[in-house]
N, C-alpha and C. Protein backbone atom coordinates (compact mmCIF):
# COMPACT_ATOMS: atom_id res chain seq x y z
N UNK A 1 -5.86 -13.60 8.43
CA UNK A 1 -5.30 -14.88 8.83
C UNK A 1 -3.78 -14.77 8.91
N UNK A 2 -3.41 -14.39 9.74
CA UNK A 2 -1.69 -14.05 9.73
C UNK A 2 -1.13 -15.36 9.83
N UNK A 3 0.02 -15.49 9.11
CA UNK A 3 1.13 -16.59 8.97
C UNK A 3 2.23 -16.64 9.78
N UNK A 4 3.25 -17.66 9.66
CA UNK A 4 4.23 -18.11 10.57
C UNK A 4 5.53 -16.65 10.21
N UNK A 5 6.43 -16.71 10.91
CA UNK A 5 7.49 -15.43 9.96
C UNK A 5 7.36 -15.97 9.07
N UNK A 6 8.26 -17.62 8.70
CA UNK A 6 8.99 -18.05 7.75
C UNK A 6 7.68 -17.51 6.41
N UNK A 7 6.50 -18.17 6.32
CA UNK A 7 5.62 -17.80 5.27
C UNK A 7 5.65 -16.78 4.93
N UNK A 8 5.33 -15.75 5.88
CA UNK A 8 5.03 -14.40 5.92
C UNK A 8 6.64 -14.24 5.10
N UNK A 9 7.65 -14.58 5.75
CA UNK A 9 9.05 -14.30 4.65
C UNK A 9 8.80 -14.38 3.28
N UNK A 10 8.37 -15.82 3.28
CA UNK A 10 8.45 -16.72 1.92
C UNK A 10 7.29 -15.69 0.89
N UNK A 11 6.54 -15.65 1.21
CA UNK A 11 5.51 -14.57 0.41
C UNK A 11 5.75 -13.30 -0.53
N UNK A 12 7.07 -12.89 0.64
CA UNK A 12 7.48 -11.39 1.09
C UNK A 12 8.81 -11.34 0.02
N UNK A 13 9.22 -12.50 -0.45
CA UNK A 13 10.09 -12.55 -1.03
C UNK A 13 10.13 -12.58 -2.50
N UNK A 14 8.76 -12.37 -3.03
CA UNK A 14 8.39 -13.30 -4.42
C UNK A 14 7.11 -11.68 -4.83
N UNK A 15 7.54 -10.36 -3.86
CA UNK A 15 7.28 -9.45 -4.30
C UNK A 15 7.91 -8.67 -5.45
N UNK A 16 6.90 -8.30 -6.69
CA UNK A 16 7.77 -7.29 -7.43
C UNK A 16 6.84 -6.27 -7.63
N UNK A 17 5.75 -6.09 -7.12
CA UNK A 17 4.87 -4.74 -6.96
C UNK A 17 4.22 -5.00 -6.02
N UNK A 18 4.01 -3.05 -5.24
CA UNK A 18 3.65 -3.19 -4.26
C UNK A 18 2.55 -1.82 -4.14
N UNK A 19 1.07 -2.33 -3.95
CA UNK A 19 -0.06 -1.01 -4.58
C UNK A 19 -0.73 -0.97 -2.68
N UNK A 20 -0.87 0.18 -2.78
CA UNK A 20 -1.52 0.67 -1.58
C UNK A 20 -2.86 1.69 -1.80
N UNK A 21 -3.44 1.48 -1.08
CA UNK A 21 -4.85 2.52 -0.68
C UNK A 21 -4.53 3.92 -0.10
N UNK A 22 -5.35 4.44 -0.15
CA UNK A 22 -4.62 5.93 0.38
C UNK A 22 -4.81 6.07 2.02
N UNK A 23 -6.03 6.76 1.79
CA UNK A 23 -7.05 7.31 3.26
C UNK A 23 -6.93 5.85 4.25
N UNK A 24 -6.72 5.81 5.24
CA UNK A 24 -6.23 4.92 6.62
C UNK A 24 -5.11 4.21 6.04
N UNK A 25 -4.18 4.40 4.79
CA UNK A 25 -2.64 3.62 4.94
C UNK A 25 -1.56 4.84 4.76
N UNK A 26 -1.64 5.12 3.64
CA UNK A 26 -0.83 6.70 3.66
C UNK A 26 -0.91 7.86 4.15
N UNK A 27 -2.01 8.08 4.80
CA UNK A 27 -2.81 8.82 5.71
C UNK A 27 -3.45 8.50 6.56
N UNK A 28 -3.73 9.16 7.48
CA UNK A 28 -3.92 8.59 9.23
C UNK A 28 -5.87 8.02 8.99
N UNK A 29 -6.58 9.36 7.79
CA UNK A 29 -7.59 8.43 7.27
C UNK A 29 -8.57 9.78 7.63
N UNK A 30 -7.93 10.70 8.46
CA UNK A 30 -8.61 12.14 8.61
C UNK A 30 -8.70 12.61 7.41
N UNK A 31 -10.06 13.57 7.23
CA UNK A 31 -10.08 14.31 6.71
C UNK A 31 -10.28 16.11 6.66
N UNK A 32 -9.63 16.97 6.22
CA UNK A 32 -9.37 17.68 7.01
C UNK A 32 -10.22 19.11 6.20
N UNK A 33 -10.71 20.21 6.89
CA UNK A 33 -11.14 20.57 5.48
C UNK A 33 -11.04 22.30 6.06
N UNK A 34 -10.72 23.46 5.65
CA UNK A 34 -10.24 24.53 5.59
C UNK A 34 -12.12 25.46 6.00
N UNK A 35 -11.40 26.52 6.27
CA UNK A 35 -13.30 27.71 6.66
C UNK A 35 -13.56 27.50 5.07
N UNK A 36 -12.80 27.37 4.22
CA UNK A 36 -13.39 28.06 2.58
C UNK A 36 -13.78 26.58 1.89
N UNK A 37 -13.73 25.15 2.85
CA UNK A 37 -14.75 24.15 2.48
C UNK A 37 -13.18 23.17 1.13
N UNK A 38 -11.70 23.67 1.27
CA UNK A 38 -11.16 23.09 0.93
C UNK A 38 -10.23 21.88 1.60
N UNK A 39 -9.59 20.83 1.38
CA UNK A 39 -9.57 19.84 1.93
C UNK A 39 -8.06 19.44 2.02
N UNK A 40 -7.07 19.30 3.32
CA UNK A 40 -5.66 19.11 2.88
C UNK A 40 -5.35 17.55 3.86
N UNK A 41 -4.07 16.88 2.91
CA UNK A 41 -4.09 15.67 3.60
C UNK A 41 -2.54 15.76 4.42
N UNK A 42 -1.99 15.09 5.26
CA UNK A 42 -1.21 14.63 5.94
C UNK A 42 -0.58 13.70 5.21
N UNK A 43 0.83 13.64 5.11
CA UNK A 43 1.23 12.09 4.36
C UNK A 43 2.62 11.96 5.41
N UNK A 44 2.75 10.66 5.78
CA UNK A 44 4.07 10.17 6.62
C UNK A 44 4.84 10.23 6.13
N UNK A 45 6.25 10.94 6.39
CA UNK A 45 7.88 11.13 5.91
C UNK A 45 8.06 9.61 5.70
N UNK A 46 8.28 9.34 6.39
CA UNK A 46 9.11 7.62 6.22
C UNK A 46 7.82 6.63 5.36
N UNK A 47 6.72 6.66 5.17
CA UNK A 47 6.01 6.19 4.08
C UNK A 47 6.47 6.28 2.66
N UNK A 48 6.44 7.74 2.84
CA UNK A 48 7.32 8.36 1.20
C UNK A 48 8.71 7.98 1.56
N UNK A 49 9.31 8.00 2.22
CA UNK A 49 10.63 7.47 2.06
C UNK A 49 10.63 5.82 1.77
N UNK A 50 10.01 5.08 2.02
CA UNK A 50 9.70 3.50 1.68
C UNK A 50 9.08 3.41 0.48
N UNK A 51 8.58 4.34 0.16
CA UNK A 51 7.89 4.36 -1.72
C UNK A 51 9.51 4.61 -2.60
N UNK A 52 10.13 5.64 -1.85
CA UNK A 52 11.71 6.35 -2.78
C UNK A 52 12.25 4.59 -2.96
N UNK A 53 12.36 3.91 -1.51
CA UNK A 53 13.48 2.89 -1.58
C UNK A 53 12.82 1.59 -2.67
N UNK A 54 11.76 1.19 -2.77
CA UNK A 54 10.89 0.30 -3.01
C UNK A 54 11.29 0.81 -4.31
N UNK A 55 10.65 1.81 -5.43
CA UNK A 55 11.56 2.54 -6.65
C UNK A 55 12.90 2.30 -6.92
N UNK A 56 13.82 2.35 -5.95
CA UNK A 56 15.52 2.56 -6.15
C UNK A 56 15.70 1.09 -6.26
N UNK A 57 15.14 -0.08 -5.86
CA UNK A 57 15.42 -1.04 -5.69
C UNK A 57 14.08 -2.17 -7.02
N UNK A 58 13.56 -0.98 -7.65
CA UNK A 58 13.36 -1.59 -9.10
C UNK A 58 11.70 -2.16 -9.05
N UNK A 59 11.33 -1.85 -7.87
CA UNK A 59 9.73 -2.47 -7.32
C UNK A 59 8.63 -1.27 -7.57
N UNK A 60 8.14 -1.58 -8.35
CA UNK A 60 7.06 -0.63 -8.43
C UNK A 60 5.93 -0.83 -7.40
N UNK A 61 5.28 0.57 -7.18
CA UNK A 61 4.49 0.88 -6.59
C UNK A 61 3.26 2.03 -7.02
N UNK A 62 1.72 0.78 -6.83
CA UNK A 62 0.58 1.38 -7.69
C UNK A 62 0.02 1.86 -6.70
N UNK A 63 -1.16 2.79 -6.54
CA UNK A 63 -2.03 3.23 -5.72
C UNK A 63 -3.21 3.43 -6.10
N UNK A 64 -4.15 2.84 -5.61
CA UNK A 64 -5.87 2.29 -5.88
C UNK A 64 -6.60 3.39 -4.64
N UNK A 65 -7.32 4.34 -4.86
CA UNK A 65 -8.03 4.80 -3.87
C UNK A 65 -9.28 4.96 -4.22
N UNK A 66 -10.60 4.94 -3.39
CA UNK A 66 -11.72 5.40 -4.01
C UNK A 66 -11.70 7.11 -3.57
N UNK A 67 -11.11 7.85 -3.16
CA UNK A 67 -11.47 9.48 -3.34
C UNK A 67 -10.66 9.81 -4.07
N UNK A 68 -11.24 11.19 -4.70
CA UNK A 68 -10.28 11.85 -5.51
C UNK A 68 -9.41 12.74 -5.08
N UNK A 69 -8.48 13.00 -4.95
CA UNK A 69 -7.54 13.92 -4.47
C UNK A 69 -6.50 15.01 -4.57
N UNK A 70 -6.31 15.96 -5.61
CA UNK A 70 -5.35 16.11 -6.60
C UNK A 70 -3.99 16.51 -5.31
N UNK A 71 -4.11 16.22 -4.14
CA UNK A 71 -2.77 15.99 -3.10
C UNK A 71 -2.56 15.34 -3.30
N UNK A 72 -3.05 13.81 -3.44
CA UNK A 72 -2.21 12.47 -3.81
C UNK A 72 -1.71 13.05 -5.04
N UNK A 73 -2.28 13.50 -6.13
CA UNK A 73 -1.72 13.14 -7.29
C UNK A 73 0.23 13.99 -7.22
N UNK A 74 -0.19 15.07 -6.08
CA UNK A 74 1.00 15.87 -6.10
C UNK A 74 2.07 14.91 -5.81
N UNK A 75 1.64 14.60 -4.23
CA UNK A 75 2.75 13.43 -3.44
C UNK A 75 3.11 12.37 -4.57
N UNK A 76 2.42 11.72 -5.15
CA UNK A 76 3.05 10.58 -5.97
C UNK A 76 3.89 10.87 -7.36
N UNK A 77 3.26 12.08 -7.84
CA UNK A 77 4.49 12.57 -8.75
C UNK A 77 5.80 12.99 -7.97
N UNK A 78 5.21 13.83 -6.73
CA UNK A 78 6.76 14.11 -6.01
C UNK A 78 7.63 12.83 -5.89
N UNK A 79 7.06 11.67 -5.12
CA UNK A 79 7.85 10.87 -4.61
C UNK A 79 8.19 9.44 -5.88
N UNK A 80 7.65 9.99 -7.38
CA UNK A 80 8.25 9.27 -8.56
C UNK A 80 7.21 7.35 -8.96
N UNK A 81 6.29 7.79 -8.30
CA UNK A 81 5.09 7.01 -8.57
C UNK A 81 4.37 7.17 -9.65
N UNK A 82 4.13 5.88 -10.65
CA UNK A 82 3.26 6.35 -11.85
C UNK A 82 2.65 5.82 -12.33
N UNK A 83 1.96 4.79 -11.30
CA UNK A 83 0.66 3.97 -11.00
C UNK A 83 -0.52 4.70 -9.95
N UNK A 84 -0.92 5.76 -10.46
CA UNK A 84 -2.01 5.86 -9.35
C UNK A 84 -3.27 5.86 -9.81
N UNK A 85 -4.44 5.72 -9.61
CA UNK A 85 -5.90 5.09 -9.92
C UNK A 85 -6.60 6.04 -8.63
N UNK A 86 -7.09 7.48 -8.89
CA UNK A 86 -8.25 7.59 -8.15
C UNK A 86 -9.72 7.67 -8.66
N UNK A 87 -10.84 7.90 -7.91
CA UNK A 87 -11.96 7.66 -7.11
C UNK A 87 -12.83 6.61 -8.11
N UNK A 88 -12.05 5.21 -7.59
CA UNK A 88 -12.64 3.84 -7.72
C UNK A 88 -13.45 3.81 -6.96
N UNK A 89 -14.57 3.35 -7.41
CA UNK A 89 -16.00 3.05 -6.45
C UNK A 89 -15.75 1.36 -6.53
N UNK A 90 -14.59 0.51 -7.83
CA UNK A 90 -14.74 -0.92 -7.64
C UNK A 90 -13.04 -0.81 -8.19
N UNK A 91 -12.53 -1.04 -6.93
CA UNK A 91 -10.46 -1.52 -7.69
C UNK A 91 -10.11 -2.74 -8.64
N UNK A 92 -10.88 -3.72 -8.31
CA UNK A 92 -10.49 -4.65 -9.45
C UNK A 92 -9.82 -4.53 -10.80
N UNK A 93 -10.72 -3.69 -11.26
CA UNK A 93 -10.12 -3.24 -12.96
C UNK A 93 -9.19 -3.07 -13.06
N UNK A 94 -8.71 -1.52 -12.22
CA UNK A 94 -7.50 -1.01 -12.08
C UNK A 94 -6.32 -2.27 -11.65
N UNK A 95 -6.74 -2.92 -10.61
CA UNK A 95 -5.59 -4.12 -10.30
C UNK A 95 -5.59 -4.88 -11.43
N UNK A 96 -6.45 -5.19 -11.98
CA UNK A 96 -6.13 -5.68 -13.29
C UNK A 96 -5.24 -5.01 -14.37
N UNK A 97 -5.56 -4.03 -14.48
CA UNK A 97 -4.97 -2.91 -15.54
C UNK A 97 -3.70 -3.05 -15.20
N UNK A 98 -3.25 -2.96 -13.91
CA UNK A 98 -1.82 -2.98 -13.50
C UNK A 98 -1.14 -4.31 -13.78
N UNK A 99 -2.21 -5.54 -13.35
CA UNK A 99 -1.42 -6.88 -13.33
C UNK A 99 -0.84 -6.91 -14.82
N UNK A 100 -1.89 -6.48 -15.97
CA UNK A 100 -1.11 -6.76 -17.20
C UNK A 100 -0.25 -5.78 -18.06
N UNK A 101 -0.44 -3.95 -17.25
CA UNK A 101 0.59 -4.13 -17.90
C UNK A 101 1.81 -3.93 -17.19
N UNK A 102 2.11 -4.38 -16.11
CA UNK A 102 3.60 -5.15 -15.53
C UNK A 102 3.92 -6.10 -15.90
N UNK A 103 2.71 -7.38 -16.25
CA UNK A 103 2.75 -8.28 -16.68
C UNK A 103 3.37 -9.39 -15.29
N UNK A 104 2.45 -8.86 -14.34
CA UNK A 104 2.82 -9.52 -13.33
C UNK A 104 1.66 -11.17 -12.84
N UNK A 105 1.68 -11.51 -12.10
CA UNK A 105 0.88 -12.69 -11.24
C UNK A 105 0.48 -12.07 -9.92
N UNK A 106 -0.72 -12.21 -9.46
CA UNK A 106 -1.01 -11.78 -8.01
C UNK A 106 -0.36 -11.92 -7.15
N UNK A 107 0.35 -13.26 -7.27
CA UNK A 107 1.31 -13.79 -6.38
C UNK A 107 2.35 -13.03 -6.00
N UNK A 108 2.73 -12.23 -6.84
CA UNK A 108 3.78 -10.96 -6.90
C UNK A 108 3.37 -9.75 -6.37
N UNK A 109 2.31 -9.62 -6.44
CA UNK A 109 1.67 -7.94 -5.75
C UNK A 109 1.69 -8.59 -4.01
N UNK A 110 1.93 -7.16 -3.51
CA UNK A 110 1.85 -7.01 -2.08
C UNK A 110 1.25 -5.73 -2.05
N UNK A 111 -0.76 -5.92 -1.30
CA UNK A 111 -1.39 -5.16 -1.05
C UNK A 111 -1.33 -4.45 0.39
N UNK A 112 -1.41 -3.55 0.60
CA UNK A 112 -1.95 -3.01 1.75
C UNK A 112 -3.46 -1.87 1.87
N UNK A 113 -4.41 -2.45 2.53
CA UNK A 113 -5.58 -1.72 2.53
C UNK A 113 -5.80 -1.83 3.79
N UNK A 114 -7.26 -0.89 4.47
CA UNK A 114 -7.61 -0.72 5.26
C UNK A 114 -8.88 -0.90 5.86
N UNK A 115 -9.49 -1.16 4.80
CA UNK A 115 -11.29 -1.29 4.98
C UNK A 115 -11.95 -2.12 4.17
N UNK A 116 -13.26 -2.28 4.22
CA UNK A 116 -13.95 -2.75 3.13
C UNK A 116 -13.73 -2.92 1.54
N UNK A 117 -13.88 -2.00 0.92
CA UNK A 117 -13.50 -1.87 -0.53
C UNK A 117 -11.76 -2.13 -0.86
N UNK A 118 -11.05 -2.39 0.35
CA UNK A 118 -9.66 -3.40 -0.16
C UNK A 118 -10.05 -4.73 -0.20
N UNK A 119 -11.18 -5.40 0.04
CA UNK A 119 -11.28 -6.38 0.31
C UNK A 119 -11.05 -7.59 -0.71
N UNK A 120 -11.82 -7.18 -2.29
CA UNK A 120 -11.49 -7.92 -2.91
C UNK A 120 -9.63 -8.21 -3.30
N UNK A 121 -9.18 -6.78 -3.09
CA UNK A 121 -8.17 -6.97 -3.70
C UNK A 121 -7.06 -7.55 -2.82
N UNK A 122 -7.04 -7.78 -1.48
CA UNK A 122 -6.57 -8.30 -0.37
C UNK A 122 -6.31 -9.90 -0.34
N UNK A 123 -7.75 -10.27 -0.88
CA UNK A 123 -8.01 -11.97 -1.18
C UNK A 123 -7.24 -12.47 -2.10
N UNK A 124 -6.65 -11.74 -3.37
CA UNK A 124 -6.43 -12.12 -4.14
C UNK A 124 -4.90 -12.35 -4.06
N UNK A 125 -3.90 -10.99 -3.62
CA UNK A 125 -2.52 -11.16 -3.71
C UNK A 125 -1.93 -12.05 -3.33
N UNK A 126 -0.55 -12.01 -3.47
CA UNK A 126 0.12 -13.04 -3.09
C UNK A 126 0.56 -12.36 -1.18
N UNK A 127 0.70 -11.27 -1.27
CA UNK A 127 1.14 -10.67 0.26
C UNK A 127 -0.41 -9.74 0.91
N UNK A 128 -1.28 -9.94 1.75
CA UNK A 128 -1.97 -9.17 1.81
C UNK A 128 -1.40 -8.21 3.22
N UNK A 129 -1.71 -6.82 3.37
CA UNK A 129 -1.35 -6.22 4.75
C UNK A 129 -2.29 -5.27 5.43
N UNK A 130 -2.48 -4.72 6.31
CA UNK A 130 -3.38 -4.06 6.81
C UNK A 130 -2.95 -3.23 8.03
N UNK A 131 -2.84 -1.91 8.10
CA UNK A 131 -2.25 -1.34 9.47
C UNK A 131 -2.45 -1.46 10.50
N UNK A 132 -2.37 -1.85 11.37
CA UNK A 132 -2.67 -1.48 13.20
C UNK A 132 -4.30 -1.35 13.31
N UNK A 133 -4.34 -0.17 12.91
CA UNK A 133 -5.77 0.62 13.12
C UNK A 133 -6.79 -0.11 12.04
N UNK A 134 -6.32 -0.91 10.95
CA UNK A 134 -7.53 -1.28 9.95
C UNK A 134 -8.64 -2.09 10.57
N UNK A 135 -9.95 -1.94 10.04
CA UNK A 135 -11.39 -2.39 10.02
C UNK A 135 -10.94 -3.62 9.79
N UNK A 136 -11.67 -4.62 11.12
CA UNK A 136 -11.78 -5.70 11.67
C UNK A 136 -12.14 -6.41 10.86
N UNK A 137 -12.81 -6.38 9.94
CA UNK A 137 -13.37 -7.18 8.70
C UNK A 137 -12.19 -7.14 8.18
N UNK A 138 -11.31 -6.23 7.86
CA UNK A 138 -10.31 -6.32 7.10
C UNK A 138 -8.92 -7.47 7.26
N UNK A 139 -8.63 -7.24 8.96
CA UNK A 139 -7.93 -7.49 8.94
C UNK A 139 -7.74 -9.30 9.29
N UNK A 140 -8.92 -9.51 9.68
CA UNK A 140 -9.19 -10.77 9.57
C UNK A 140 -8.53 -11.94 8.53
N UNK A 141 -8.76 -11.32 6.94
CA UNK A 141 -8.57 -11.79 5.90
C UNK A 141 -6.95 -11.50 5.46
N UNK A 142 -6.24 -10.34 6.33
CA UNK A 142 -4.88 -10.40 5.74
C UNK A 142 -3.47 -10.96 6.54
N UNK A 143 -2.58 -11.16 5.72
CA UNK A 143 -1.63 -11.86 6.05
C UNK A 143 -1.00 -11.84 7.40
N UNK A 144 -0.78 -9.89 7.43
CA UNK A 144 0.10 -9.80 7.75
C UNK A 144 -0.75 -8.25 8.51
N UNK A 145 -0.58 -8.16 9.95
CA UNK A 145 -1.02 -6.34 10.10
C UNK A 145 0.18 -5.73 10.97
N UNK A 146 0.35 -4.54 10.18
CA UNK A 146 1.32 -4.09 11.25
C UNK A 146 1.53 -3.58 12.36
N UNK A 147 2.49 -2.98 13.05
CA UNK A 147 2.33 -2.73 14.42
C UNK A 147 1.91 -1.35 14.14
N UNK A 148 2.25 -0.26 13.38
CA UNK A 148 1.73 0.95 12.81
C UNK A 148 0.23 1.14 12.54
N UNK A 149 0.09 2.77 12.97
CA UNK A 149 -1.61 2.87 12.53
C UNK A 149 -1.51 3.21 10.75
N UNK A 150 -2.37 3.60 10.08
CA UNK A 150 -2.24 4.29 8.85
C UNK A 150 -1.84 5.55 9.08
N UNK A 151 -0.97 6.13 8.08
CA UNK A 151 -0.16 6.94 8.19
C UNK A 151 0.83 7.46 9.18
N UNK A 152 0.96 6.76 9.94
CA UNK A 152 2.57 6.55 10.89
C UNK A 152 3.05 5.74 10.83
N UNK A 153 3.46 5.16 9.52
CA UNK A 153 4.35 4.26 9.36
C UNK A 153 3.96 2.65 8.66
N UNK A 154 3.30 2.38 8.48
CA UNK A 154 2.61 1.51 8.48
C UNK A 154 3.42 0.58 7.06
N UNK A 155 3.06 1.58 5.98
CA UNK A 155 3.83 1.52 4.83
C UNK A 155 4.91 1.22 4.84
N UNK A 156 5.44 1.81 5.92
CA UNK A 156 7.15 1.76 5.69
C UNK A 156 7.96 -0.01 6.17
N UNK A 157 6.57 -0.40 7.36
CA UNK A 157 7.07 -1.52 7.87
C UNK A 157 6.60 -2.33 6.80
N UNK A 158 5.89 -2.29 6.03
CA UNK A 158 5.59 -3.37 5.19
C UNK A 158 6.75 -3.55 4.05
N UNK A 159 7.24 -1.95 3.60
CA UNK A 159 8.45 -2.27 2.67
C UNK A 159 9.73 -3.00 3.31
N UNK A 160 10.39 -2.34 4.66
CA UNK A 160 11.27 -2.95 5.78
C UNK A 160 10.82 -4.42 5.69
N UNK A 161 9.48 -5.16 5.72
CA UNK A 161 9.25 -6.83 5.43
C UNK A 161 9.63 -7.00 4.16
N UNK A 162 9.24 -6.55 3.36
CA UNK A 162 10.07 -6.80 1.75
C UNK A 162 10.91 -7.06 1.85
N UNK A 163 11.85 -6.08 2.10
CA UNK A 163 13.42 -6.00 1.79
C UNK A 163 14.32 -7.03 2.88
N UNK A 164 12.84 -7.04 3.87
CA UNK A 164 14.19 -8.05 4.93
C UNK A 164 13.98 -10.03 4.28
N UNK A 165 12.81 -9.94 3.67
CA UNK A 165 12.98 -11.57 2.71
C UNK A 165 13.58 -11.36 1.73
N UNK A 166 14.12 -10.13 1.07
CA UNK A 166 14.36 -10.09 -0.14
C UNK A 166 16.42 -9.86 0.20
N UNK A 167 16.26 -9.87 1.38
CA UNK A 167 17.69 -9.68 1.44
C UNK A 167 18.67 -8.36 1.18
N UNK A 168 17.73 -7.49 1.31
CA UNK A 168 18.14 -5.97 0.68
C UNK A 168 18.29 -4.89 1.95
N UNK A 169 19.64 -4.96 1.96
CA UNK A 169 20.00 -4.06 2.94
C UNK A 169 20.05 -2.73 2.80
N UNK A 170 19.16 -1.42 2.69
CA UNK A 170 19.30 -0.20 2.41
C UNK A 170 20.08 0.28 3.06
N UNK A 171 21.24 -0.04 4.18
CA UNK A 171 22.42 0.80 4.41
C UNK A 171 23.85 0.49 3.81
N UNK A 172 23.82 -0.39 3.07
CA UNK A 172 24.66 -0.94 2.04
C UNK A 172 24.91 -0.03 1.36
């Protein structure tokens, strides 16, 4: 159900965590897998660069996926993430786990998912988002979708909406 800017601002502004899905947001959603049956992922430069700024600017950022991955686990230690939750078969908990101990309100999380199993957690936030390319069921229910597919960027425009209600100019 996408909103007016101003809402979509007003929402965008009253963010102080921001948890994403992996496979179709941080990644294009391929999976890729080697002759010897091992499996490597793709992750967008400027995604991880919108996780660095979102950090520098004091906003944490959780990550809920249902596969397991020990590449995510690399990328998110690289890029200073230390909320990550893999292979959830149900995210709730984990969003819970996070809401208390940030000690935040839903109203404050800004989700981005891509499919089905974001679904509960989409309904609930205060910002919901969904990339370009996300499952039609999905995107139905969220706020906001971007012009990006998953993993080209997608992420990054959703932090760029943060920071532009929040008044935060990263060339400052």
């Amino acid at each position: 159900m996408p909103h007016s800017q101003d809402t979509l601002l007003k929402k965008a502004a009253a963010i102080a965590l921001v948890i994403t899905d992996i496979d179709g947001v941080l990644t294009n959603g391929q999976v890729y897998y080697t002759n010897q049956g091992e499996t490597f992922t793709g992750f967008n430069i400027q995604d991880g660069f919108g996780i660095r700024l979102l950090l520098k600017y004091h906003i944490p950022v959780g990550v809920l996926t249902g596969r397991k991955n020990p590449a995510v686990m690399h990328r998110m230690r690289e890029l200073g993430v230390e909320h990550v939750y893999q292979g959830l078969s149900d995210k709730v908990p984990a969003y819970e786990t996070l809401l208390k101990t940030l000690k935040l309100s839903d109203e404050q999380v800004a989700y981005i998912g891509d499919d089905i199993p974001d679904l509960p957690i989409l309904k609930r936030v205060g910002l919901s988002a969904s990339p370009a390319d996300g499952n039609t069921h999905i995107t139905q229910f969220t706020d906001w979708v971007t012009q990006s597919a998953g993993g080209q960027g997608a992420f990054r425009e959703l932090v760029d909406l943060i920071f532009k209600a929040k008044n935060i100019d990263v060339l400052a």
